[in-house]
N, C-alpha and C. Protein backbone atom coordinates (compact mmCIF):
# COMPACT_ATOMS: atom_id res chain seq x y z
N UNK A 1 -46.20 -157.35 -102.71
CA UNK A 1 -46.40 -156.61 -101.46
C UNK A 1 -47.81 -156.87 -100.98
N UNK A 2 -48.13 -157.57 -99.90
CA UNK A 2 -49.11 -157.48 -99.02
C UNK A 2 -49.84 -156.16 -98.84
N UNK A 3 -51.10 -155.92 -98.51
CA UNK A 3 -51.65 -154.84 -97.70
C UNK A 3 -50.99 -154.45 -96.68
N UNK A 4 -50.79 -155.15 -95.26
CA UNK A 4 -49.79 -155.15 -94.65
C UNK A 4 -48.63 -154.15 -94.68
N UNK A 5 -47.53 -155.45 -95.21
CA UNK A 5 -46.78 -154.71 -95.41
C UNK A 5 -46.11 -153.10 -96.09
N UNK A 6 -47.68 -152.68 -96.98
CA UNK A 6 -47.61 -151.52 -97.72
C UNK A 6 -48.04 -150.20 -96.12
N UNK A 7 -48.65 -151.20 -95.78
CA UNK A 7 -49.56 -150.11 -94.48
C UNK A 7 -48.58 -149.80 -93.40
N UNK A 8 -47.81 -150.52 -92.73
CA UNK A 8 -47.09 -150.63 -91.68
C UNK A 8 -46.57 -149.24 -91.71
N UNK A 9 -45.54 -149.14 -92.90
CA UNK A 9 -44.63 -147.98 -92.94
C UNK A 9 -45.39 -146.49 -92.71
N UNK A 10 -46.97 -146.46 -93.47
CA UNK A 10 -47.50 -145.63 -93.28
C UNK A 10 -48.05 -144.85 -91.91
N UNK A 11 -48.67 -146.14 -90.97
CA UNK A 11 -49.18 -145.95 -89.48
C UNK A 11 -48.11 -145.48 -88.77
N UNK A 12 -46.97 -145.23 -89.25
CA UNK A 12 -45.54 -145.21 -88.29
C UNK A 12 -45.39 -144.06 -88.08
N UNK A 13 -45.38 -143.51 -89.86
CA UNK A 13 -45.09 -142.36 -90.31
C UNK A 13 -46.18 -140.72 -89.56
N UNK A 14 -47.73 -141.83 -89.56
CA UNK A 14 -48.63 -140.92 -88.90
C UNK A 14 -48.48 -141.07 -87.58
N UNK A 15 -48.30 -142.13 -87.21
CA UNK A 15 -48.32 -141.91 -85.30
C UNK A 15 -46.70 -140.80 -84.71
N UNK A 16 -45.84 -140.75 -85.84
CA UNK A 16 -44.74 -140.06 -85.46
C UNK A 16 -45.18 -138.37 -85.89
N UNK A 17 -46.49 -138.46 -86.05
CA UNK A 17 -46.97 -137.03 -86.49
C UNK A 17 -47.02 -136.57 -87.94
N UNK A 18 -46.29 -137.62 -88.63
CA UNK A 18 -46.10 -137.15 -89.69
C UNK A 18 -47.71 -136.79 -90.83
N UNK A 19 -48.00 -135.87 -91.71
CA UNK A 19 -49.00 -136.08 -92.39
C UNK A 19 -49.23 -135.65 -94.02
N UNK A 20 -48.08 -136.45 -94.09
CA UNK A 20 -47.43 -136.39 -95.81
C UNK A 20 -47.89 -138.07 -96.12
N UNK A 21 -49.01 -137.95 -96.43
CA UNK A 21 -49.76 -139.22 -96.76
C UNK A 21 -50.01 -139.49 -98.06
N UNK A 22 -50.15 -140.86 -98.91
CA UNK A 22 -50.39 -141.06 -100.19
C UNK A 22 -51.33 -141.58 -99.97
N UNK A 23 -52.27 -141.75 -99.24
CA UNK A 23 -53.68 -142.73 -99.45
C UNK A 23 -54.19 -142.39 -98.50
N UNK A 24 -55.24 -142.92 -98.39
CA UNK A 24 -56.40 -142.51 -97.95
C UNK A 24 -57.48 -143.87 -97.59
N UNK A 25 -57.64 -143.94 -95.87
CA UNK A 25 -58.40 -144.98 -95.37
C UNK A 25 -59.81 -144.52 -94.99
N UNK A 26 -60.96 -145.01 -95.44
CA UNK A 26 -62.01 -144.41 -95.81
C UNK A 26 -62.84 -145.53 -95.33
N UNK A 27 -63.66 -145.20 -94.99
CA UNK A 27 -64.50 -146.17 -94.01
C UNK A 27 -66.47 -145.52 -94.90
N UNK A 28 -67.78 -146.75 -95.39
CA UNK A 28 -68.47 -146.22 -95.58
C UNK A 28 -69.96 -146.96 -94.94
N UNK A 29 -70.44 -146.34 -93.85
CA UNK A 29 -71.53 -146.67 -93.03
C UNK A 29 -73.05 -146.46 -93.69
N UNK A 30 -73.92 -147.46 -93.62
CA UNK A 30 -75.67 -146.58 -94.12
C UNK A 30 -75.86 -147.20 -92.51
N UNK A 31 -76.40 -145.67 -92.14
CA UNK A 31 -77.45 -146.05 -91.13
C UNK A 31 -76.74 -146.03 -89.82
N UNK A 32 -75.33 -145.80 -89.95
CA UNK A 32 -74.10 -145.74 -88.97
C UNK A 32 -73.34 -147.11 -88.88
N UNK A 33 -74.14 -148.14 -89.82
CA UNK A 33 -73.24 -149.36 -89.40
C UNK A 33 -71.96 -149.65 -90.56
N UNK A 34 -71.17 -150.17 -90.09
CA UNK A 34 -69.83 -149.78 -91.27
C UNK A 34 -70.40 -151.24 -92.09
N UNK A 35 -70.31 -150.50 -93.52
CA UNK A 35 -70.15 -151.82 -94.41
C UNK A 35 -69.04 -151.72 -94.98
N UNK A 36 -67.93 -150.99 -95.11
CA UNK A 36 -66.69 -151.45 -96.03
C UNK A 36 -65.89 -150.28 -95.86
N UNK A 37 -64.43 -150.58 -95.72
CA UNK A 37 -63.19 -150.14 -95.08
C UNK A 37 -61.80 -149.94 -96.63
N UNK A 38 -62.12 -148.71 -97.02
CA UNK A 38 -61.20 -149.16 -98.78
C UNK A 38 -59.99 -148.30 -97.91
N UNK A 39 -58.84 -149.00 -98.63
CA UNK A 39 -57.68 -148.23 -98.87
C UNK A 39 -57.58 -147.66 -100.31
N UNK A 40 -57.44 -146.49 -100.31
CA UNK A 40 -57.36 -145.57 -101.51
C UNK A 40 -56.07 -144.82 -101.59
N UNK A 41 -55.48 -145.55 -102.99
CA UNK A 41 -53.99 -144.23 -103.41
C UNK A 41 -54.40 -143.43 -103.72
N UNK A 42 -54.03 -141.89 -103.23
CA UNK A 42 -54.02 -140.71 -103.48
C UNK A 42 -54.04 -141.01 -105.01
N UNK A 43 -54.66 -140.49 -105.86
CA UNK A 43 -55.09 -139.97 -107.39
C UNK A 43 -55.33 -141.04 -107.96
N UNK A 44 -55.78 -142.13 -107.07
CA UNK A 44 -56.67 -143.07 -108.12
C UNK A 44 -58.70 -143.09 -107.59
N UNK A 45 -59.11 -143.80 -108.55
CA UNK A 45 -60.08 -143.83 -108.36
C UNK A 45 -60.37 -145.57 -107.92
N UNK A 46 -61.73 -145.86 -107.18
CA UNK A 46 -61.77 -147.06 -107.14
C UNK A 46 -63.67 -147.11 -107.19
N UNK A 47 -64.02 -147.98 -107.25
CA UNK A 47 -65.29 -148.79 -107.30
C UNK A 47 -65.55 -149.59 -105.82
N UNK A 48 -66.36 -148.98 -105.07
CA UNK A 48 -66.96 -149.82 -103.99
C UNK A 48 -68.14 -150.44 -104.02
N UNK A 49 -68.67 -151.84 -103.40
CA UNK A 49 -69.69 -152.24 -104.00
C UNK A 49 -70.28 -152.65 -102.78
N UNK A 50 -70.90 -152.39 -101.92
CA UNK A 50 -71.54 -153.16 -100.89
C UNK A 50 -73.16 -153.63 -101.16
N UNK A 51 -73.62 -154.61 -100.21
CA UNK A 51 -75.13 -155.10 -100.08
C UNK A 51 -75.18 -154.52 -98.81
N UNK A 52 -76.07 -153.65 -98.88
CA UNK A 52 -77.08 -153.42 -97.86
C UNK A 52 -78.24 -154.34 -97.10
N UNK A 53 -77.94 -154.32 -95.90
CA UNK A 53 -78.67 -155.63 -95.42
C UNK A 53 -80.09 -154.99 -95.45
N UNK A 54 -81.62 -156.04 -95.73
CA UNK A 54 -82.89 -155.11 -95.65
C UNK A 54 -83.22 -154.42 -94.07
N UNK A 55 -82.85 -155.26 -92.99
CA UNK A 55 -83.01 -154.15 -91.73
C UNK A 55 -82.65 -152.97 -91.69
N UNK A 56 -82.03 -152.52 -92.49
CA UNK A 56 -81.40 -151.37 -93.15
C UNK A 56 -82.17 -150.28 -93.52
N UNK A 57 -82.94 -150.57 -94.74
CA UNK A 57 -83.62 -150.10 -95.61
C UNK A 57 -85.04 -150.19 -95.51
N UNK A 58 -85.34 -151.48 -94.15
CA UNK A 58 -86.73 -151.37 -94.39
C UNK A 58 -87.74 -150.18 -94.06
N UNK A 59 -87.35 -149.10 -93.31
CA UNK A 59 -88.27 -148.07 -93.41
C UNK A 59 -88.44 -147.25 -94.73
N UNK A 60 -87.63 -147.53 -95.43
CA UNK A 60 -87.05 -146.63 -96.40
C UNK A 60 -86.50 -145.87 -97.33
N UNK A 61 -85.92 -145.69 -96.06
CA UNK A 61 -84.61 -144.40 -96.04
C UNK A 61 -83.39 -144.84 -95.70
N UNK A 62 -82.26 -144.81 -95.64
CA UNK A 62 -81.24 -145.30 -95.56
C UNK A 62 -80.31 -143.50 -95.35
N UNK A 63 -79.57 -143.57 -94.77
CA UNK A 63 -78.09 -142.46 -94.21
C UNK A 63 -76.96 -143.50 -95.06
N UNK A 64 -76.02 -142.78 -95.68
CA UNK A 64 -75.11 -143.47 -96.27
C UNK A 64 -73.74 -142.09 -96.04
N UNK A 65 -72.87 -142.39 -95.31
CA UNK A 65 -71.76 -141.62 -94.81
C UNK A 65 -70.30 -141.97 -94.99
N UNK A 66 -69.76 -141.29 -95.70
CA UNK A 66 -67.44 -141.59 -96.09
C UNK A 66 -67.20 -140.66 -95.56
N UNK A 67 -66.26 -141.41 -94.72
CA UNK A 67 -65.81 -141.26 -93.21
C UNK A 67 -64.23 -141.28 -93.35
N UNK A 68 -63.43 -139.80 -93.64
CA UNK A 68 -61.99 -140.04 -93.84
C UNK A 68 -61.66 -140.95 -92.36
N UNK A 69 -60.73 -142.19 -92.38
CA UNK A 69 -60.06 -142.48 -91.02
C UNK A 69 -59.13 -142.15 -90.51
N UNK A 70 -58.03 -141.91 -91.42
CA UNK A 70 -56.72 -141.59 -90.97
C UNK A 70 -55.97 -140.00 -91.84
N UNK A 71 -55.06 -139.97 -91.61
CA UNK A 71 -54.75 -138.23 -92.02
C UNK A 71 -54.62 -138.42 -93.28
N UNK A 72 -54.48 -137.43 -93.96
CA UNK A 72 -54.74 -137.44 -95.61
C UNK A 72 -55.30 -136.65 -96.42
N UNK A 73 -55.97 -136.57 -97.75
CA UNK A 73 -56.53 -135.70 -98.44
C UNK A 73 -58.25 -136.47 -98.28
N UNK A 74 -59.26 -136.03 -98.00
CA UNK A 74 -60.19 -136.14 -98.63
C UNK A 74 -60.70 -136.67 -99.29
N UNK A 75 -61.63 -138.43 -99.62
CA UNK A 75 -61.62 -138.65 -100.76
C UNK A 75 -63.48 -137.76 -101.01
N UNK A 76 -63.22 -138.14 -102.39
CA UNK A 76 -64.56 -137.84 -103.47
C UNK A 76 -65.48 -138.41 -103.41
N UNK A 77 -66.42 -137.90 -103.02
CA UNK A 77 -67.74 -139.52 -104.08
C UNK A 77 -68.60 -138.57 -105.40
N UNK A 78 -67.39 -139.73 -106.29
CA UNK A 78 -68.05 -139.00 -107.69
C UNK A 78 -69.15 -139.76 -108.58
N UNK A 79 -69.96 -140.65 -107.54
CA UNK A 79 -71.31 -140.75 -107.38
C UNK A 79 -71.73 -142.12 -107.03
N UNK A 80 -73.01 -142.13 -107.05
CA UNK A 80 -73.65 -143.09 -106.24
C UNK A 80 -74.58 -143.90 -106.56
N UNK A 81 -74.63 -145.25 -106.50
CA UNK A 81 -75.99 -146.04 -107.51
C UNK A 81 -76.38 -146.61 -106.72
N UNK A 82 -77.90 -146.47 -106.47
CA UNK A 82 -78.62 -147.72 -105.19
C UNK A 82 -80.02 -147.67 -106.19
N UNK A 83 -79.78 -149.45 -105.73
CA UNK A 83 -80.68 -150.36 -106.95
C UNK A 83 -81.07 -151.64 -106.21
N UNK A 84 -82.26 -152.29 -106.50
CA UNK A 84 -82.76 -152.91 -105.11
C UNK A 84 -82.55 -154.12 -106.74
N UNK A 85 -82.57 -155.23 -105.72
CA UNK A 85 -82.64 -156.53 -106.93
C UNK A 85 -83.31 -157.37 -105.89
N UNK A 86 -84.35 -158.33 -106.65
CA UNK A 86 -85.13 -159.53 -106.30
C UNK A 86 -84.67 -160.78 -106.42
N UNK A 87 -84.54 -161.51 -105.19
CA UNK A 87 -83.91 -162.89 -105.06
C UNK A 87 -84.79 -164.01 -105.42
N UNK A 88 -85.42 -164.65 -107.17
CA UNK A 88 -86.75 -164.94 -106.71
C UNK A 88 -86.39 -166.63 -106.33
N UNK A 89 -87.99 -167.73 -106.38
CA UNK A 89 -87.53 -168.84 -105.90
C UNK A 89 -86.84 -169.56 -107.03
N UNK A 90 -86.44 -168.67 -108.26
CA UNK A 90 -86.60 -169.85 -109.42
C UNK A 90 -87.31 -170.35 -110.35
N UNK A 91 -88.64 -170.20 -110.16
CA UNK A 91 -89.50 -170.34 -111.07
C UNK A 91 -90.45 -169.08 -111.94
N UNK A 92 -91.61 -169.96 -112.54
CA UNK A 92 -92.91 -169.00 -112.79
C UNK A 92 -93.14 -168.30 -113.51
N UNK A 93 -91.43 -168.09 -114.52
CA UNK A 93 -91.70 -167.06 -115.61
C UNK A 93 -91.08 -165.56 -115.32
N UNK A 94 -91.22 -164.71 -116.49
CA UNK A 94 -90.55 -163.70 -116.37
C UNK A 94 -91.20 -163.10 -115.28
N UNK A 95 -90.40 -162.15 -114.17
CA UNK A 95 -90.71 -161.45 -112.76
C UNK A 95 -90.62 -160.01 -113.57
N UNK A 96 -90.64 -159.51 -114.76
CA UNK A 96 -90.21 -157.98 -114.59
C UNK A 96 -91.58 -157.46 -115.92
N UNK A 97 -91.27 -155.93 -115.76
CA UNK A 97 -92.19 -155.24 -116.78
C UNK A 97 -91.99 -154.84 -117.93
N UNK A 98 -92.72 -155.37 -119.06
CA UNK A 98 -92.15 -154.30 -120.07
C UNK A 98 -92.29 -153.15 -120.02
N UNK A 99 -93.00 -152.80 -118.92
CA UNK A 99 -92.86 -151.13 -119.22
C UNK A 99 -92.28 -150.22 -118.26
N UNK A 100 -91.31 -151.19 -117.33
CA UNK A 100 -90.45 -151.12 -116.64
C UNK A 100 -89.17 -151.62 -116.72
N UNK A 101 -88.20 -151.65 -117.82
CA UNK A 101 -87.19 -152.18 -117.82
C UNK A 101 -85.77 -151.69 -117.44
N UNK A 102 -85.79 -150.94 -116.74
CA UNK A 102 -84.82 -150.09 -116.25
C UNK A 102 -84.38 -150.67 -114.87
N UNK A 103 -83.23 -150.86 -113.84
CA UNK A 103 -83.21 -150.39 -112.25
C UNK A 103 -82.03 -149.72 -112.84
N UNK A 104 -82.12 -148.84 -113.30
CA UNK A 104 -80.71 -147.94 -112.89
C UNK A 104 -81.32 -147.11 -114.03
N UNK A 105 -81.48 -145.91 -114.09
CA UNK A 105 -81.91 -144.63 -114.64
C UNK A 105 -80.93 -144.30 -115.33
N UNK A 106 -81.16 -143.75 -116.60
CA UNK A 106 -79.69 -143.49 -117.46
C UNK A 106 -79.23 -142.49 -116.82
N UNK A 107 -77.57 -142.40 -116.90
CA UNK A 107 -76.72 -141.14 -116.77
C UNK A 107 -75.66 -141.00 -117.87
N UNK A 108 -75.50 -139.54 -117.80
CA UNK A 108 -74.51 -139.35 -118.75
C UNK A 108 -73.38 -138.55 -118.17
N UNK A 109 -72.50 -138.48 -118.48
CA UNK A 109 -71.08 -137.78 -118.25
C UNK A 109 -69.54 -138.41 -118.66
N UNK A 110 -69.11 -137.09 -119.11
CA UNK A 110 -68.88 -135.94 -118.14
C UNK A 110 -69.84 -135.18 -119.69
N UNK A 111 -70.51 -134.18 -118.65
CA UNK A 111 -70.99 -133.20 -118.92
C UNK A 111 -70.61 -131.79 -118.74
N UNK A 112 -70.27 -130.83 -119.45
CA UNK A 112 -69.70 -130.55 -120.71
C UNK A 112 -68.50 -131.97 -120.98
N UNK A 113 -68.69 -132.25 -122.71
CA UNK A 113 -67.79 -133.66 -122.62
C UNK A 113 -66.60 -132.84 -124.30
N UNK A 114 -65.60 -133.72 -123.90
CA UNK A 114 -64.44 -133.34 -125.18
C UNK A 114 -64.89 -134.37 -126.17
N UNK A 115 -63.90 -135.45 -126.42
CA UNK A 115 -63.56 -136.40 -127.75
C UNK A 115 -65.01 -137.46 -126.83
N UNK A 116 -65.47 -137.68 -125.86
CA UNK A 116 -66.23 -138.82 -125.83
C UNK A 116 -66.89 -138.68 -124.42
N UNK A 117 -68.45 -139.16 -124.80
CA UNK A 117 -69.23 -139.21 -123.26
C UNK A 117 -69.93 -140.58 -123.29
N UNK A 118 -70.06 -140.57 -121.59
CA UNK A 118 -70.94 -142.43 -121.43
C UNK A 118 -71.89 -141.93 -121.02
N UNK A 119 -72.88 -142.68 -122.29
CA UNK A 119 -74.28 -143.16 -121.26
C UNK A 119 -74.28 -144.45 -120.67
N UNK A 120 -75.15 -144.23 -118.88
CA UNK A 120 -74.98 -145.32 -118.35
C UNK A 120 -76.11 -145.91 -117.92
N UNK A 121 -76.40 -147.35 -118.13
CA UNK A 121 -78.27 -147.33 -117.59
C UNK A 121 -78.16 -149.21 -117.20
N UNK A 122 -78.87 -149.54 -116.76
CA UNK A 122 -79.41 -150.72 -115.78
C UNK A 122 -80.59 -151.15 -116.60
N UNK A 123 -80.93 -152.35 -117.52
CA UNK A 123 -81.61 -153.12 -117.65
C UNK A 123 -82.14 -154.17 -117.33
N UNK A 124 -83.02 -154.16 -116.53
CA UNK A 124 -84.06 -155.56 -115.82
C UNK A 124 -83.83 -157.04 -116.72
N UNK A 125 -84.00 -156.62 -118.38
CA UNK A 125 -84.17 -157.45 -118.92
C UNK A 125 -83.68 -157.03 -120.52
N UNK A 126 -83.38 -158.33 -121.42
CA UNK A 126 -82.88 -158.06 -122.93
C UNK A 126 -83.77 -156.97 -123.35
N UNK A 127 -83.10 -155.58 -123.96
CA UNK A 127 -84.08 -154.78 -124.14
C UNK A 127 -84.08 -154.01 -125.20
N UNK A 128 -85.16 -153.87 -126.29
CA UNK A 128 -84.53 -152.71 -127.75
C UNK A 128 -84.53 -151.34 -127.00
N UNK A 129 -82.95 -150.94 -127.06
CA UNK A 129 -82.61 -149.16 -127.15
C UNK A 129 -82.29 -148.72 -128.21
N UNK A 130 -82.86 -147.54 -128.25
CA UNK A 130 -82.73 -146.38 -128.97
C UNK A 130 -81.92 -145.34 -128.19
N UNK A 131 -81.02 -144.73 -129.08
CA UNK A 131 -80.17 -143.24 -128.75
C UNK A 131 -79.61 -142.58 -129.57
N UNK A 132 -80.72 -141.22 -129.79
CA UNK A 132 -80.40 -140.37 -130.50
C UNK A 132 -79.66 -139.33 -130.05
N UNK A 133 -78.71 -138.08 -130.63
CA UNK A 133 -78.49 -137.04 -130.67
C UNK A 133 -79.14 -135.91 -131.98
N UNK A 134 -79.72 -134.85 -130.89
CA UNK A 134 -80.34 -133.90 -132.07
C UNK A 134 -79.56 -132.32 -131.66
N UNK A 135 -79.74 -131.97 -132.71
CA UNK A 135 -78.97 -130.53 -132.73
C UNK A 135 -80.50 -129.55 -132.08
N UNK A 136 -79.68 -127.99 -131.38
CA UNK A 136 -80.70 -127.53 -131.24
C UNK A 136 -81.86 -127.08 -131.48
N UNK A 137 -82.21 -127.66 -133.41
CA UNK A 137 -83.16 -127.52 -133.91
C UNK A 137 -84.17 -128.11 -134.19
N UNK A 138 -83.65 -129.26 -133.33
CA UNK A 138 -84.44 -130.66 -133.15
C UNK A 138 -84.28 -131.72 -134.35
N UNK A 139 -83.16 -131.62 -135.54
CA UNK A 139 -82.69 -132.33 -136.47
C UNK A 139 -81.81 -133.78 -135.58
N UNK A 140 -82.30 -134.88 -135.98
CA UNK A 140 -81.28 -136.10 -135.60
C UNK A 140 -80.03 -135.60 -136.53
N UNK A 141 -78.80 -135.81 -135.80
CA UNK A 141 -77.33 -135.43 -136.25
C UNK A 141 -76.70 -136.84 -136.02
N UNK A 142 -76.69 -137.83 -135.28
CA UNK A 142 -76.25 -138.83 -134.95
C UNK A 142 -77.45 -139.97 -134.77
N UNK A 143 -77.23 -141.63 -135.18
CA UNK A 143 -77.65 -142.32 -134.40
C UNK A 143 -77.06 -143.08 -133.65
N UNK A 144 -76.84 -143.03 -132.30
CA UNK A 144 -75.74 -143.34 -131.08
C UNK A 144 -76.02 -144.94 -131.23
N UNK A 145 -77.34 -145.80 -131.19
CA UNK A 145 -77.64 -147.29 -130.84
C UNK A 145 -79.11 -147.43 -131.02
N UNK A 146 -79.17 -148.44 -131.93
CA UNK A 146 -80.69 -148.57 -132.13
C UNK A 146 -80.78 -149.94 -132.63
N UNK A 147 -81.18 -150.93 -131.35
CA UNK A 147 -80.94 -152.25 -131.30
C UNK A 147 -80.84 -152.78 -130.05
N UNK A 148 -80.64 -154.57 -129.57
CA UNK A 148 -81.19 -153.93 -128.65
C UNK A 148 -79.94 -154.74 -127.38
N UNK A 149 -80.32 -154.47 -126.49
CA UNK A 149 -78.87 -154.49 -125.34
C UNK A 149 -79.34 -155.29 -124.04
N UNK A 150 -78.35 -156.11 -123.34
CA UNK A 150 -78.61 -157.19 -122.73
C UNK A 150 -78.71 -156.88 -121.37
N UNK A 151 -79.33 -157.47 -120.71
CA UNK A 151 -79.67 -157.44 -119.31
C UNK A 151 -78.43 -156.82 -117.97
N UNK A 152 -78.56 -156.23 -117.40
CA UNK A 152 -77.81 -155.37 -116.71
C UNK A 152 -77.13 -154.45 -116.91
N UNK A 153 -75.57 -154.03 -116.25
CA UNK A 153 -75.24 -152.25 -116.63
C UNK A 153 -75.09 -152.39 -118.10
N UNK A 154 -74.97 -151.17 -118.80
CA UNK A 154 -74.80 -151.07 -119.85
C UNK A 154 -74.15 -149.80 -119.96
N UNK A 155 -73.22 -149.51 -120.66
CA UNK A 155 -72.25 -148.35 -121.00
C UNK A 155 -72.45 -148.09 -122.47
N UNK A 156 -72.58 -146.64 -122.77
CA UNK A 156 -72.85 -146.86 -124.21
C UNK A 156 -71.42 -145.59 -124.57
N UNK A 157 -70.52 -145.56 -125.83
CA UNK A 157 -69.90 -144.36 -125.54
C UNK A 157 -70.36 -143.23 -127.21
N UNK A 158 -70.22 -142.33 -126.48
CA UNK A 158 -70.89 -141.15 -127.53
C UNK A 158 -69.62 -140.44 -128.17
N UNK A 159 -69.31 -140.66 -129.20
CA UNK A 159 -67.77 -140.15 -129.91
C UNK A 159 -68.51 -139.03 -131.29
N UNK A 160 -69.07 -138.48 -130.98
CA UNK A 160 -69.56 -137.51 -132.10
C UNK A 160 -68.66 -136.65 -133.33
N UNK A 161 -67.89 -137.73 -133.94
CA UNK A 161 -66.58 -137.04 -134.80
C UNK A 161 -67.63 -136.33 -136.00
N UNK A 162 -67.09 -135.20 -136.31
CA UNK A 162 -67.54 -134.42 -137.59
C UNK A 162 -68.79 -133.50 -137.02
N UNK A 163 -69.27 -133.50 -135.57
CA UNK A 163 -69.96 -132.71 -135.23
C UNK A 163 -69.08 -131.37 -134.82
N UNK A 164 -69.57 -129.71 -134.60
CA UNK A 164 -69.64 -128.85 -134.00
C UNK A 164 -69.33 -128.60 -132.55
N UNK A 165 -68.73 -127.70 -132.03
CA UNK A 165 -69.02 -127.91 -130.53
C UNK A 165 -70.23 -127.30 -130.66
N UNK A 166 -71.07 -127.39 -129.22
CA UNK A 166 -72.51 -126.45 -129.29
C UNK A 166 -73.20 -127.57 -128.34
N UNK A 167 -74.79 -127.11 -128.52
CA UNK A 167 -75.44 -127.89 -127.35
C UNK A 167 -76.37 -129.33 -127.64
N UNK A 168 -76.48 -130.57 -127.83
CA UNK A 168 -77.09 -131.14 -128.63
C UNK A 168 -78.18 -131.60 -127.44
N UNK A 169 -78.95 -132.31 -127.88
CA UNK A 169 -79.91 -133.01 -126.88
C UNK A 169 -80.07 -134.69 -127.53
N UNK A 170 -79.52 -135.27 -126.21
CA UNK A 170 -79.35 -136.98 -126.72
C UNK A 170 -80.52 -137.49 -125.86
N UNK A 171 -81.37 -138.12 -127.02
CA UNK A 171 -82.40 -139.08 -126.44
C UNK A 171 -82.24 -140.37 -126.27
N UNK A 172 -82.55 -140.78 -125.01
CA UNK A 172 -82.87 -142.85 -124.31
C UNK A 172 -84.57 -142.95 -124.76
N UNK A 173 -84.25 -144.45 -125.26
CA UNK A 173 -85.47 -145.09 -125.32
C UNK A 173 -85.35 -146.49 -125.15
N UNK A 174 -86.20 -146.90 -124.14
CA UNK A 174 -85.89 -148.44 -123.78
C UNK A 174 -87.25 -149.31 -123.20
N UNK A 175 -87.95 -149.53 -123.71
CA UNK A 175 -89.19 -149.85 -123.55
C UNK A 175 -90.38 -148.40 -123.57
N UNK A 176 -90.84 -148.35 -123.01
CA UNK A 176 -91.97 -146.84 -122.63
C UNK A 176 -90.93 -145.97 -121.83
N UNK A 177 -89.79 -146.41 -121.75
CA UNK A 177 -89.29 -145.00 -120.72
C UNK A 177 -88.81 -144.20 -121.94
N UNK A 178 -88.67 -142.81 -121.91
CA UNK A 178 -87.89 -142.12 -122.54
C UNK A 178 -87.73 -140.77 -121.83
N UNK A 179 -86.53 -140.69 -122.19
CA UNK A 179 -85.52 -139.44 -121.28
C UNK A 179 -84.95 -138.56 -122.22
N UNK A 180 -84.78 -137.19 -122.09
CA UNK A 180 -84.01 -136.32 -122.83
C UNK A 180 -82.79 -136.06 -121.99
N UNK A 181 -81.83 -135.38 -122.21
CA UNK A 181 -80.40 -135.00 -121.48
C UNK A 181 -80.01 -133.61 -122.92
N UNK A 182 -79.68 -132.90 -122.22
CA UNK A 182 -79.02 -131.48 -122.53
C UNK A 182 -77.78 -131.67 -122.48
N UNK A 183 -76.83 -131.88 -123.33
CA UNK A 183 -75.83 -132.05 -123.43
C UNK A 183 -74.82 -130.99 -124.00
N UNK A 184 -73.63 -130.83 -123.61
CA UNK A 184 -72.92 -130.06 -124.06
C UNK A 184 -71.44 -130.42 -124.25
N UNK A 185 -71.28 -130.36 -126.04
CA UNK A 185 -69.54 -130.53 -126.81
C UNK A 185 -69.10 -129.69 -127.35
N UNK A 186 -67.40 -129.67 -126.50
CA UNK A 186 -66.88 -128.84 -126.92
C UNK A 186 -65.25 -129.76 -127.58
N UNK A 187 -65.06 -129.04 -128.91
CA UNK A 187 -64.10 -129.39 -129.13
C UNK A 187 -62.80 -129.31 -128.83
């Protein structure tokens, strides 16, 4: 089945008034100019990825707006990553910092988490991480990764079997950055 042909039946259904819809046409603008047009099935999730052109961004600031198009439910934005990357000429040696090796700031979720949570983080460059979990008494209970992880996204997953539910605190370390997160498992 074509796009097309999946769509046709639908536009029919709405121009005849109808608004018993399974998807969802979603349109997403920075700055008011449209960069990308998703078709979304009702109860899935999807990944959009656009480049922002720099006329865009050069003051800034950037407006970034999802724009239901057609009748339907609502979609989500269950979140958002903007990360600038350098086009260089090719040469000259390493372009980045060691004491900057991050473009993407760790995240974690879902927070409160059941059987398993992701940490998620953006590395500039090959980098030694560390990730601990400590109980609220400040005892290490887990060592999540301690070694070291390759250049770009990185997903790490946190499966804490034989722990407690309760509140732990999981530490990132990845060059000089280091981050705490308040975490909370429940069994």
């Amino acid at each position: 089945i074509e796009f097309g042909d999946y769509l046709r039946p639908k536009l029919r259904d709405i121009e005849r008034g109808g608004k018993d819809c399974d998807f969802i046409l979603q349109l997403l603008t920075v700055d008011w100019v449209p960069l990308d047009l998703s078709f979304i099935p009702t109860g899935r999730v999807i990944k959009v990825n656009v480049e922002v052109p720099r006329r865009l961004y050069r003051d800034g600031r950037v407006r970034i707006d999802l724009w239901r198009v057609l009748f339907g439910p609502f979609a989500t934005c269950a979140g958002l990553e903007v990360y600038e990357s350098t086009r260089g000429s090719g040469g000259g040696g390493p372009q980045t910092s060691a004491e900057a090796p991050l473009f993407l700031m760790p995240t974690f979720y879902p927070n409160p988490f059941f059987k398993q949570g992701i940490l998620r983080f953006g590395l500039t460059e090959k980098t030694e991480v560390r990730i601990f979990l400590y109980d609220v008494l400040g005892r290490r209970v887990v060592t999540v990764w301690d070694g070291e992880r390759e250049k770009g996204i990185n997903e790490i997953k946190i499966e804490p079997e034989g722990l407690s539910s309760g509140i732990y605190f999981l530490r990132f370390e990845a060059g000089r950055i280091k981050k705490s997160y308040k975490v909370v498992f429940l069994r």
